[in-house]
C-alpha atoms as a PDB file:
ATOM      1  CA  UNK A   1       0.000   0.000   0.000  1.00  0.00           C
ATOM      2  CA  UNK A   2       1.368   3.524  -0.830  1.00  0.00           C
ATOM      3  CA  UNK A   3      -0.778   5.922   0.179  1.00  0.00           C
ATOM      4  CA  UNK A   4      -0.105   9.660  -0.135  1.00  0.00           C
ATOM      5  CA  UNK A   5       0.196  10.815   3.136  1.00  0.00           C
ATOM      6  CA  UNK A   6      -0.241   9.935   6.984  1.00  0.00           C
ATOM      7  CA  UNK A   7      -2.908  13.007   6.548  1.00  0.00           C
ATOM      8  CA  UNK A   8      -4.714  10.880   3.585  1.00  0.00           C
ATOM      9  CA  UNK A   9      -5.284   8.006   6.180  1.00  0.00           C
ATOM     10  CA  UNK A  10      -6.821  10.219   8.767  1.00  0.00           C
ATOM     11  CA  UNK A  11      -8.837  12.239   6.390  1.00  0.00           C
ATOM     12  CA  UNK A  12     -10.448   8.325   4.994  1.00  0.00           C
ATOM     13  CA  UNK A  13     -10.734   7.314   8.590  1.00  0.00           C
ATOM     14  CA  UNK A  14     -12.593  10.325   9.122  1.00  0.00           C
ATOM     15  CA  UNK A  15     -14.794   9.657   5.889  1.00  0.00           C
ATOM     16  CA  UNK A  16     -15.892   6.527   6.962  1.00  0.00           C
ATOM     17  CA  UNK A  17     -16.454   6.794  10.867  1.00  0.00           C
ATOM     18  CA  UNK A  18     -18.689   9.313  10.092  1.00  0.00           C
ATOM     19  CA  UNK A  19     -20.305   7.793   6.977  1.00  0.00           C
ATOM     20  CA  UNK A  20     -20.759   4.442   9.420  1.00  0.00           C
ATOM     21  CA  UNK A  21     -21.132   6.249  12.783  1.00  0.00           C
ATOM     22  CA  UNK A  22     -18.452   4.755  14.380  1.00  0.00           C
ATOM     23  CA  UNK A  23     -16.637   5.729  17.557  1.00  0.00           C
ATOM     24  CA  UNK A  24     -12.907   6.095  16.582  1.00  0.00           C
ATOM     25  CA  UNK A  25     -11.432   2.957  17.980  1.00  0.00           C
ATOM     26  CA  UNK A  26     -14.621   0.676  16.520  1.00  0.00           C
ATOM     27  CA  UNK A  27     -12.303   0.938  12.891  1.00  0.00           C
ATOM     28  CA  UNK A  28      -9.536  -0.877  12.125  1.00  0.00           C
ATOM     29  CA  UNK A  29      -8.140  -1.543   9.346  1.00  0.00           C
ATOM     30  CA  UNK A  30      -9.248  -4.922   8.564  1.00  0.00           C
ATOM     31  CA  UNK A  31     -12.744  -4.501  10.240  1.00  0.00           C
ATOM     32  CA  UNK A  32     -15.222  -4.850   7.831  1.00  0.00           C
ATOM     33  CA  UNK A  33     -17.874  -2.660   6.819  1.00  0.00           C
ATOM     34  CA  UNK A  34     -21.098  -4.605   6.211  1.00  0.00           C
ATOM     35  CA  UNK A  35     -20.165  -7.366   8.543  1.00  0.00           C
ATOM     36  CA  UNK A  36     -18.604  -5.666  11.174  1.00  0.00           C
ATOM     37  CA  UNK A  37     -20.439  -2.126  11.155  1.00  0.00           C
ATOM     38  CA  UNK A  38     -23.744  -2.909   9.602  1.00  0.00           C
ATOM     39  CA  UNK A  39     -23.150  -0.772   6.653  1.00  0.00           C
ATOM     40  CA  UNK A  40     -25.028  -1.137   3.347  1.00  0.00           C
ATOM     41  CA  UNK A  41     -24.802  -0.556  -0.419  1.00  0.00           C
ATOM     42  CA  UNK A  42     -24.992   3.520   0.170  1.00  0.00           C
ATOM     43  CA  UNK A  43     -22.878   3.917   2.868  1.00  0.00           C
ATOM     44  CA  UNK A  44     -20.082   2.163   0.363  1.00  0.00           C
ATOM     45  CA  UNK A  45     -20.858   5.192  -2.328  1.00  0.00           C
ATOM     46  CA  UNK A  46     -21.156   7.610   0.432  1.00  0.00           C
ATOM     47  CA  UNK A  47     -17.831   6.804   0.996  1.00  0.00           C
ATOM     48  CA  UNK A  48     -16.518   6.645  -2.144  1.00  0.00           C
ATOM     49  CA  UNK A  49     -17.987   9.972  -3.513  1.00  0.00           C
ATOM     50  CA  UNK A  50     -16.814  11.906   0.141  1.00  0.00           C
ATOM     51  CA  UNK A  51     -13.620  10.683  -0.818  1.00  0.00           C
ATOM     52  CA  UNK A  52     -13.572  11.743  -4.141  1.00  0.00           C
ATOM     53  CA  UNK A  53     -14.757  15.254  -3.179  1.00  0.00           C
ATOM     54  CA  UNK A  54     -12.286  15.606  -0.563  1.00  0.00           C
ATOM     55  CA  UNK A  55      -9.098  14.344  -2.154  1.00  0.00           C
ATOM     56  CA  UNK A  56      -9.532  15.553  -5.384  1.00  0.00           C
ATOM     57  CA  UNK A  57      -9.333  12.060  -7.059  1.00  0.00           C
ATOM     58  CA  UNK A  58     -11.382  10.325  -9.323  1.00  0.00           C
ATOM     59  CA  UNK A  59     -12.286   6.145  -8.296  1.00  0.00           C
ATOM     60  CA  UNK A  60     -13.918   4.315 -11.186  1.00  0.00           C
ATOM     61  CA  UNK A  61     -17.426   2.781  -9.641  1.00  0.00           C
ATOM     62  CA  UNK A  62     -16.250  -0.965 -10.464  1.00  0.00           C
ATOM     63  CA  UNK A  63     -13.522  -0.232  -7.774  1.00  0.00           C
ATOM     64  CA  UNK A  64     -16.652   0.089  -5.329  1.00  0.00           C
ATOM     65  CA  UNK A  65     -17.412  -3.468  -5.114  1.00  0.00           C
ATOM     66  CA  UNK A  66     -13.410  -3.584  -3.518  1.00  0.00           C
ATOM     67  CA  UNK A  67     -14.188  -0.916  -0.786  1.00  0.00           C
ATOM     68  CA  UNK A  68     -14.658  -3.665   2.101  1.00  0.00           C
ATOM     69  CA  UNK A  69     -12.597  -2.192   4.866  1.00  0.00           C
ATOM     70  CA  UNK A  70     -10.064   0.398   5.348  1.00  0.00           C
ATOM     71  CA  UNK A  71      -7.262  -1.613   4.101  1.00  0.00           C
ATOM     72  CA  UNK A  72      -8.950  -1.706   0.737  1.00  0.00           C
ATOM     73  CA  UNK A  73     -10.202   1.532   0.465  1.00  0.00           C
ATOM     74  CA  UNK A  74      -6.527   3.016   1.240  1.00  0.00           C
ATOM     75  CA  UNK A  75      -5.331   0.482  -1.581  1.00  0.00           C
ATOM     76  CA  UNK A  76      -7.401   1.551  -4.027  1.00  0.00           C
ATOM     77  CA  UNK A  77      -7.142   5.678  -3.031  1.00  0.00           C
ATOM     78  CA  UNK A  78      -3.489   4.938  -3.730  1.00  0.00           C
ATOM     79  CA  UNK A  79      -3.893   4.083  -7.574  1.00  0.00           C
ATOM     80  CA  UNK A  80      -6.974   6.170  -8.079  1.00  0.00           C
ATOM     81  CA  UNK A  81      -7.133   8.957 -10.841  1.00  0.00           C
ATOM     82  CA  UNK A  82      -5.818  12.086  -9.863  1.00  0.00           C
ATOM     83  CA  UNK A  83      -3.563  11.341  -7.025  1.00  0.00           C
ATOM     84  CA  UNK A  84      -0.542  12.933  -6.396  1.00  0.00           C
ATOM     85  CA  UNK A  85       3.074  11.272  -6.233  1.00  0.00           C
END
Protein backbone atom coordinates (compact mmCIF):
# COMPACT_ATOMS: atom_id res chain seq x y z
CA UNK A 1 0.00 0.00 0.00
CA UNK A 2 1.37 3.52 -0.83
CA UNK A 3 -0.78 5.92 0.18
CA UNK A 4 -0.10 9.66 -0.13
CA UNK A 5 0.20 10.82 3.14
CA UNK A 6 -0.24 9.93 6.98
CA UNK A 7 -2.91 13.01 6.55
CA UNK A 8 -4.71 10.88 3.58
CA UNK A 9 -5.28 8.01 6.18
CA UNK A 10 -6.82 10.22 8.77
CA UNK A 11 -8.84 12.24 6.39
CA UNK A 12 -10.45 8.32 4.99
CA UNK A 13 -10.73 7.31 8.59
CA UNK A 14 -12.59 10.32 9.12
CA UNK A 15 -14.79 9.66 5.89
CA UNK A 16 -15.89 6.53 6.96
CA UNK A 17 -16.45 6.79 10.87
CA UNK A 18 -18.69 9.31 10.09
CA UNK A 19 -20.31 7.79 6.98
CA UNK A 20 -20.76 4.44 9.42
CA UNK A 21 -21.13 6.25 12.78
CA UNK A 22 -18.45 4.76 14.38
CA UNK A 23 -16.64 5.73 17.56
CA UNK A 24 -12.91 6.09 16.58
CA UNK A 25 -11.43 2.96 17.98
CA UNK A 26 -14.62 0.68 16.52
CA UNK A 27 -12.30 0.94 12.89
CA UNK A 28 -9.54 -0.88 12.12
CA UNK A 29 -8.14 -1.54 9.35
CA UNK A 30 -9.25 -4.92 8.56
CA UNK A 31 -12.74 -4.50 10.24
CA UNK A 32 -15.22 -4.85 7.83
CA UNK A 33 -17.87 -2.66 6.82
CA UNK A 34 -21.10 -4.60 6.21
CA UNK A 35 -20.16 -7.37 8.54
CA UNK A 36 -18.60 -5.67 11.17
CA UNK A 37 -20.44 -2.13 11.16
CA UNK A 38 -23.74 -2.91 9.60
CA UNK A 39 -23.15 -0.77 6.65
CA UNK A 40 -25.03 -1.14 3.35
CA UNK A 41 -24.80 -0.56 -0.42
CA UNK A 42 -24.99 3.52 0.17
CA UNK A 43 -22.88 3.92 2.87
CA UNK A 44 -20.08 2.16 0.36
CA UNK A 45 -20.86 5.19 -2.33
CA UNK A 46 -21.16 7.61 0.43
CA UNK A 47 -17.83 6.80 1.00
CA UNK A 48 -16.52 6.64 -2.14
CA UNK A 49 -17.99 9.97 -3.51
CA UNK A 50 -16.81 11.91 0.14
CA UNK A 51 -13.62 10.68 -0.82
CA UNK A 52 -13.57 11.74 -4.14
CA UNK A 53 -14.76 15.25 -3.18
CA UNK A 54 -12.29 15.61 -0.56
CA UNK A 55 -9.10 14.34 -2.15
CA UNK A 56 -9.53 15.55 -5.38
CA UNK A 57 -9.33 12.06 -7.06
CA UNK A 58 -11.38 10.33 -9.32
CA UNK A 59 -12.29 6.15 -8.30
CA UNK A 60 -13.92 4.32 -11.19
CA UNK A 61 -17.43 2.78 -9.64
CA UNK A 62 -16.25 -0.97 -10.46
CA UNK A 63 -13.52 -0.23 -7.77
CA UNK A 64 -16.65 0.09 -5.33
CA UNK A 65 -17.41 -3.47 -5.11
CA UNK A 66 -13.41 -3.58 -3.52
CA UNK A 67 -14.19 -0.92 -0.79
CA UNK A 68 -14.66 -3.67 2.10
CA UNK A 69 -12.60 -2.19 4.87
CA UNK A 70 -10.06 0.40 5.35
CA UNK A 71 -7.26 -1.61 4.10
CA UNK A 72 -8.95 -1.71 0.74
CA UNK A 73 -10.20 1.53 0.47
CA UNK A 74 -6.53 3.02 1.24
CA UNK A 75 -5.33 0.48 -1.58
CA UNK A 76 -7.40 1.55 -4.03
CA UNK A 77 -7.14 5.68 -3.03
CA UNK A 78 -3.49 4.94 -3.73
CA UNK A 79 -3.89 4.08 -7.57
CA UNK A 80 -6.97 6.17 -8.08
CA UNK A 81 -7.13 8.96 -10.84
CA UNK A 82 -5.82 12.09 -9.86
CA UNK A 83 -3.56 11.34 -7.02
CA UNK A 84 -0.54 12.93 -6.40
CA UNK A 85 3.07 11.27 -6.23
Amino acid sequence: MTVNATADVAAVRAIIIDVLELEDDELTETSLFIEDHGADSLGAIEILSRIEAELGVVIPQEELVKLTNLESVLEVLATAEGRQP
